[in-house]
Protein backbone atom coordinates (compact mmCIF):
# COMPACT_ATOMS: atom_id res chain seq x y z
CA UNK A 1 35.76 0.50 52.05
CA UNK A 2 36.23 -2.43 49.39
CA UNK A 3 38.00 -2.93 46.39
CA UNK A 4 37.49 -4.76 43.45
CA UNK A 5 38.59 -5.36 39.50
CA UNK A 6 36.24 -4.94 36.92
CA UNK A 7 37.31 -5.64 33.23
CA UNK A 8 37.22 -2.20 32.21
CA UNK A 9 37.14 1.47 32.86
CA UNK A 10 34.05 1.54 31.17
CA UNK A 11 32.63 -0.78 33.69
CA UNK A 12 34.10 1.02 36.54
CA UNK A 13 32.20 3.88 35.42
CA UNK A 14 28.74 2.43 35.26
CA UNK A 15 29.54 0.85 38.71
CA UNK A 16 30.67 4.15 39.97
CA UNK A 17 27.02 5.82 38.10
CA UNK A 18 24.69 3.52 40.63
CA UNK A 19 26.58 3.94 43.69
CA UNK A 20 26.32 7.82 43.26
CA UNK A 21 22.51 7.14 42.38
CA UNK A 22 21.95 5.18 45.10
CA UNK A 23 23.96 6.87 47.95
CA UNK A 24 23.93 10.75 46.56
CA UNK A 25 20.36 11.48 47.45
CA UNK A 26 21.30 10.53 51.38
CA UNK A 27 24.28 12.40 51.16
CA UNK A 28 24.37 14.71 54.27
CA UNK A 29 25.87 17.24 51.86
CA UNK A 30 26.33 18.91 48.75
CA UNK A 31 29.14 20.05 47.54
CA UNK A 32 30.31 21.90 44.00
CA UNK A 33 32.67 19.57 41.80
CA UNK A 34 34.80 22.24 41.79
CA UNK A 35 35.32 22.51 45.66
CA UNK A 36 36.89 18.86 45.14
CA UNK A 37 40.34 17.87 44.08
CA UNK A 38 39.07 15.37 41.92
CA UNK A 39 35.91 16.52 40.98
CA UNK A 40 34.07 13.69 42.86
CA UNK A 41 31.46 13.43 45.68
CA UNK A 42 33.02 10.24 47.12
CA UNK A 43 35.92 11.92 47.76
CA UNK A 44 34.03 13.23 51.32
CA UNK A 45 31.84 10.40 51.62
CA UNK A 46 29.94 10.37 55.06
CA UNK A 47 29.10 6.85 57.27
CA UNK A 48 25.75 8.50 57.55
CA UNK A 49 25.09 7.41 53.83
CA UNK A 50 25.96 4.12 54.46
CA UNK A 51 28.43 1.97 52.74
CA UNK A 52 28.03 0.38 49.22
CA UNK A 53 28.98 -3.39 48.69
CA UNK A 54 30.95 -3.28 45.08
CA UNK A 55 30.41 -7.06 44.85
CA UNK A 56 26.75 -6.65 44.85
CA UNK A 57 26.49 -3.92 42.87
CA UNK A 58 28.88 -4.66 39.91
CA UNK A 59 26.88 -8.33 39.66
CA UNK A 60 24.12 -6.38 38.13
């Protein structure tokens, strides 16, 4: 998995908004916010989704 800055949280959130809208839909599962410690699907992301490139996406 890759890193990278963005200039803001703001922008970290849209960034994080398309990956989930891309990926989420081809997620193998669903899980309930709640069952998460964070509240976030990525936190048990699966290889079967595939793997997001940050670079690419935060360039649009």
């Amino acid at each position: 998995m890759a890193t990278i800055e963005v200039p803001s949280r703001a922008a970290a959130f849209v960034i994080g908004r398309r990956i989930l809208d891309t990926y989420l839909p081809v997620a193998p599962v669903a899980l309930h916010r709640d069952l998460l410690p964070h509240g976030g699907t990525t936190e048990c992301w699966s290889r079967n989704a595939g793997y997001p490139d940050l670079a690419e996406v935060a360039a649009h």
